[in-house]
C-alpha atoms as a PDB file:
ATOM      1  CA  UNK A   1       0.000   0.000   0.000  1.00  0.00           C
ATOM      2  CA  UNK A   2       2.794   2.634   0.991  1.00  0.00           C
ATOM      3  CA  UNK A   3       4.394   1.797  -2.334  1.00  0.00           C
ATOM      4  CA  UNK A   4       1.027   2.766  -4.303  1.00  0.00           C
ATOM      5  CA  UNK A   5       0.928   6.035  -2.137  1.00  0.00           C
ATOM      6  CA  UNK A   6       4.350   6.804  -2.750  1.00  0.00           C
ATOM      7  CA  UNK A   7       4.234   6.030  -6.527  1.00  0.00           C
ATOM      8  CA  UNK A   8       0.774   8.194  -7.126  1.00  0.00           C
ATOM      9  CA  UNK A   9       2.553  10.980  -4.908  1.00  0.00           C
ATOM     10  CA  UNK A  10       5.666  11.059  -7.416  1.00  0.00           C
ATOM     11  CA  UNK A  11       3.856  11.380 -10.499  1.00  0.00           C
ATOM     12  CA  UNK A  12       1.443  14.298  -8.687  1.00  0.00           C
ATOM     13  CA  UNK A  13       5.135  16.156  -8.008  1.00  0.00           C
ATOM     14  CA  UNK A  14       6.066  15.546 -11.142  1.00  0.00           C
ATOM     15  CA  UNK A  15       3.459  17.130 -13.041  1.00  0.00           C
ATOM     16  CA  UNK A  16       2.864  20.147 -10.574  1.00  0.00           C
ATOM     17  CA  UNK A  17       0.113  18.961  -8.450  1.00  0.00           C
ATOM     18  CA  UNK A  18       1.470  19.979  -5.120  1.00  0.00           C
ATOM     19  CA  UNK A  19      -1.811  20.144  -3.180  1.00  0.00           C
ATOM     20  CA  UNK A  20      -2.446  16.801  -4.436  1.00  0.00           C
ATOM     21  CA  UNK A  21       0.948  15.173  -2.557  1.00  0.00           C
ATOM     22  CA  UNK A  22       0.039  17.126   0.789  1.00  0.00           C
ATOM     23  CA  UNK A  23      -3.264  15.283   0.485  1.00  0.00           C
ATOM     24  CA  UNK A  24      -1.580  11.887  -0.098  1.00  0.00           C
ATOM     25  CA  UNK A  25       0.610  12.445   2.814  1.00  0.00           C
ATOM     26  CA  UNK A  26      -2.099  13.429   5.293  1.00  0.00           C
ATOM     27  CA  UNK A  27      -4.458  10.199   4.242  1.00  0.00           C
ATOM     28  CA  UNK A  28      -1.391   7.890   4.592  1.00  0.00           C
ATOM     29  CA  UNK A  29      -0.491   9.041   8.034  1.00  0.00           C
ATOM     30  CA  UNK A  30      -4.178   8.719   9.033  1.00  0.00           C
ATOM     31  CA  UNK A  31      -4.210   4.801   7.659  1.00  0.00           C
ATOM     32  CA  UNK A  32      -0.588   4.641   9.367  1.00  0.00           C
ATOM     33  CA  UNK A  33       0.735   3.713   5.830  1.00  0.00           C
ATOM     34  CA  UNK A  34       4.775   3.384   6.292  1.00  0.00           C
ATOM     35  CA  UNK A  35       5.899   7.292   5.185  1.00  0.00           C
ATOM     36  CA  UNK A  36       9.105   6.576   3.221  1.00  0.00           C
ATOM     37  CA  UNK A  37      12.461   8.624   1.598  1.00  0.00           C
ATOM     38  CA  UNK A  38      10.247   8.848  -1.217  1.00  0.00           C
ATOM     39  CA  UNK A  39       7.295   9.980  -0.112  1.00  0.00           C
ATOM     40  CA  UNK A  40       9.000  13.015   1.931  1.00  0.00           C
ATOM     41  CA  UNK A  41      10.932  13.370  -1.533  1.00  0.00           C
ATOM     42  CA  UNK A  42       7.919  14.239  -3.409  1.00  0.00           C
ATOM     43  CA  UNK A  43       6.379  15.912  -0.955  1.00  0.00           C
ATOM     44  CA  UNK A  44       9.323  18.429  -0.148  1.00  0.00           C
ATOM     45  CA  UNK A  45       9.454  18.384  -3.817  1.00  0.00           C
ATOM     46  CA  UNK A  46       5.681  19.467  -4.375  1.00  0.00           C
ATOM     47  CA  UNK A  47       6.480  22.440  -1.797  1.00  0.00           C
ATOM     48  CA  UNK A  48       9.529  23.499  -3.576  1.00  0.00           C
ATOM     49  CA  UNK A  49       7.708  23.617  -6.394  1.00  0.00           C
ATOM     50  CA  UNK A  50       4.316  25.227  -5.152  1.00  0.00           C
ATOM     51  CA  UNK A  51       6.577  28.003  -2.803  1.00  0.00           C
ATOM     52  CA  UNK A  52       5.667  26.980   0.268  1.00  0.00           C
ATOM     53  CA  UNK A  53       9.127  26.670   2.228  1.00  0.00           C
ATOM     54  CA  UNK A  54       7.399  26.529   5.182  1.00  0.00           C
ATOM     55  CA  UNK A  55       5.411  23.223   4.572  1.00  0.00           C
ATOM     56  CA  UNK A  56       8.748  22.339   3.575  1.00  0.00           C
ATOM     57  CA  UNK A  57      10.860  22.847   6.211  1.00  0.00           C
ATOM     58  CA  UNK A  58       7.819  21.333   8.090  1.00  0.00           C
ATOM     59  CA  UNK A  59       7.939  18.075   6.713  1.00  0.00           C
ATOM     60  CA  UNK A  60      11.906  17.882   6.334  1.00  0.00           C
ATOM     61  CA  UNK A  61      11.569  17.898  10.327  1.00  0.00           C
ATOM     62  CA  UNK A  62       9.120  15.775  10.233  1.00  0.00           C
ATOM     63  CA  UNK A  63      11.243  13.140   8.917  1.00  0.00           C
ATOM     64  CA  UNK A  64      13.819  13.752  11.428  1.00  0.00           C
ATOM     65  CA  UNK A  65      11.557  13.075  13.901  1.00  0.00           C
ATOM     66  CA  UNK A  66      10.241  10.195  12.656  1.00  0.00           C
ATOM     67  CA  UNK A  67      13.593   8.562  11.738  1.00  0.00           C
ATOM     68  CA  UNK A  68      12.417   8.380   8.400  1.00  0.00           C
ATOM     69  CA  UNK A  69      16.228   7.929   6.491  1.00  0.00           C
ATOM     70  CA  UNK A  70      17.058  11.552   5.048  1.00  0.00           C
ATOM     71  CA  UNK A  71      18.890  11.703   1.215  1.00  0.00           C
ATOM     72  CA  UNK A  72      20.497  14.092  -0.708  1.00  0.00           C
ATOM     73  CA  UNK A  73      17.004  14.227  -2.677  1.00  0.00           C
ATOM     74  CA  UNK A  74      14.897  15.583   0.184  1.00  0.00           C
ATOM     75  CA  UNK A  75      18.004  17.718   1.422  1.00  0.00           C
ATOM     76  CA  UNK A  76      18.217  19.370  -2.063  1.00  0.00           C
ATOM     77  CA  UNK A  77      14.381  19.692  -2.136  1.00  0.00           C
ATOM     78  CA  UNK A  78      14.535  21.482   1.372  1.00  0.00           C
ATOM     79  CA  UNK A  79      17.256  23.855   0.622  1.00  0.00           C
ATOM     80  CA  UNK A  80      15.635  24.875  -2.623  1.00  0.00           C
ATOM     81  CA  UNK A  81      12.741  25.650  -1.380  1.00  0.00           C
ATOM     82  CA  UNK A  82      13.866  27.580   1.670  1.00  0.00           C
ATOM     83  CA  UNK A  83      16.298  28.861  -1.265  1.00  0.00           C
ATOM     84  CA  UNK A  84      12.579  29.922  -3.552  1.00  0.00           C
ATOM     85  CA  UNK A  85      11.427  31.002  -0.356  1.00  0.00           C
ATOM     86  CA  UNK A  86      14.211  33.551   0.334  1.00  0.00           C
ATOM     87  CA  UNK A  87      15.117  32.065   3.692  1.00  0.00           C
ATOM     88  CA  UNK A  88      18.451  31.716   3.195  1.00  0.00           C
ATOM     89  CA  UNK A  89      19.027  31.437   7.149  1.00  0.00           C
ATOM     90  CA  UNK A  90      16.946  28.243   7.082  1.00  0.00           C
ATOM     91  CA  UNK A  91      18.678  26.867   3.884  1.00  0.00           C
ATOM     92  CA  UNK A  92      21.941  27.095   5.141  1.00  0.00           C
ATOM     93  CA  UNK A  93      20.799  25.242   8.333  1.00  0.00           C
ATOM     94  CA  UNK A  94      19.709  22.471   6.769  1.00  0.00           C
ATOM     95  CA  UNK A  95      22.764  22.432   4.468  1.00  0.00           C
ATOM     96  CA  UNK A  96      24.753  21.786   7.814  1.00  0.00           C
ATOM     97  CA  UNK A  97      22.820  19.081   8.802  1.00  0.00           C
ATOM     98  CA  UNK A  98      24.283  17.647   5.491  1.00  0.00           C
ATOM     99  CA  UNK A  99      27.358  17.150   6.818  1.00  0.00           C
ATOM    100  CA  UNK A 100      26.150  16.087  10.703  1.00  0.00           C
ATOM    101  CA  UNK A 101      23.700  13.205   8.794  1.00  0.00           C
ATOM    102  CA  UNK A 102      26.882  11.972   6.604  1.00  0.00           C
ATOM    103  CA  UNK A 103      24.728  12.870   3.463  1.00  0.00           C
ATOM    104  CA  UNK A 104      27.054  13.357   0.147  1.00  0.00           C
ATOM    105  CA  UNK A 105      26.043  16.665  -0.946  1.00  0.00           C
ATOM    106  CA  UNK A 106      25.523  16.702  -4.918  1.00  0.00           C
ATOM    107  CA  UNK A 107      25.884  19.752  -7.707  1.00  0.00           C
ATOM    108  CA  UNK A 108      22.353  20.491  -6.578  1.00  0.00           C
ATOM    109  CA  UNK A 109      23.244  21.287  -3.117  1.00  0.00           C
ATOM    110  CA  UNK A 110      25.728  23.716  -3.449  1.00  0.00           C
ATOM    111  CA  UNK A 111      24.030  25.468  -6.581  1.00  0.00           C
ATOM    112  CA  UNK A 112      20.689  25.445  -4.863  1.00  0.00           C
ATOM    113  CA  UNK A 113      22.893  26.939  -1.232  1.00  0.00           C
ATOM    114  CA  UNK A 114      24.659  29.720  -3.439  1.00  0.00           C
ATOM    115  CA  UNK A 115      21.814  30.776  -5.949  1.00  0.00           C
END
């Protein structure tokens, strides 16, 4: 079931449908579907894309809390965000929690830290 979720969630990032992933999330953790890498991927994704930072950021910690296993996918999507968002404070917090979670950063991490 969580792979279904996180599938249908990856193809509503893809194509722009950010509301549509926040809705995904919220029913899976109310049927206490497993939330995965990927799932948070998308999602953080979805907010990048739709400018909401904060949502962002939100789920990023949410993650953390969870012990849900953090990559440089959903570290990327957090910092750009934060980055779209003009929070530069809060990217370059999460870019040193890169380095703290033994994360490799990529291209992406350091273009989306500098832009």
């Amino acid at each position: 079931r969580s792979i279904s979720f996180s599938s249908a969630a990856s193809a509503c990032e893809k194509v722009g449908r950010w509301e549509q992933v926040l809705q995904l999330l919220h029913k899976m953790g109310k049927i206490k579907a497993e939330l995965s890498t990927i799932t948070f991927g998308a999602a953080i994704s979805a907010c990048e894309k739709g400018i909401d930072w904060k949502k962002g950021l939100q789920l990023f910690s949410s993650m953390t809390l969870r012990n849900v296993e953090l990559s440089t996918v959903t570290f990327n999507a957090t910092i750009s965000a934060c980055e779209k968002g003009e929070e530069w404070k809060s990217a370059l917090q999460v870019f040193r929690q890169v380095a703290q979670k033994a994360v490799k950063p990529s291209t992406i991490t350091f273009n989306s830290i500098i832009s």
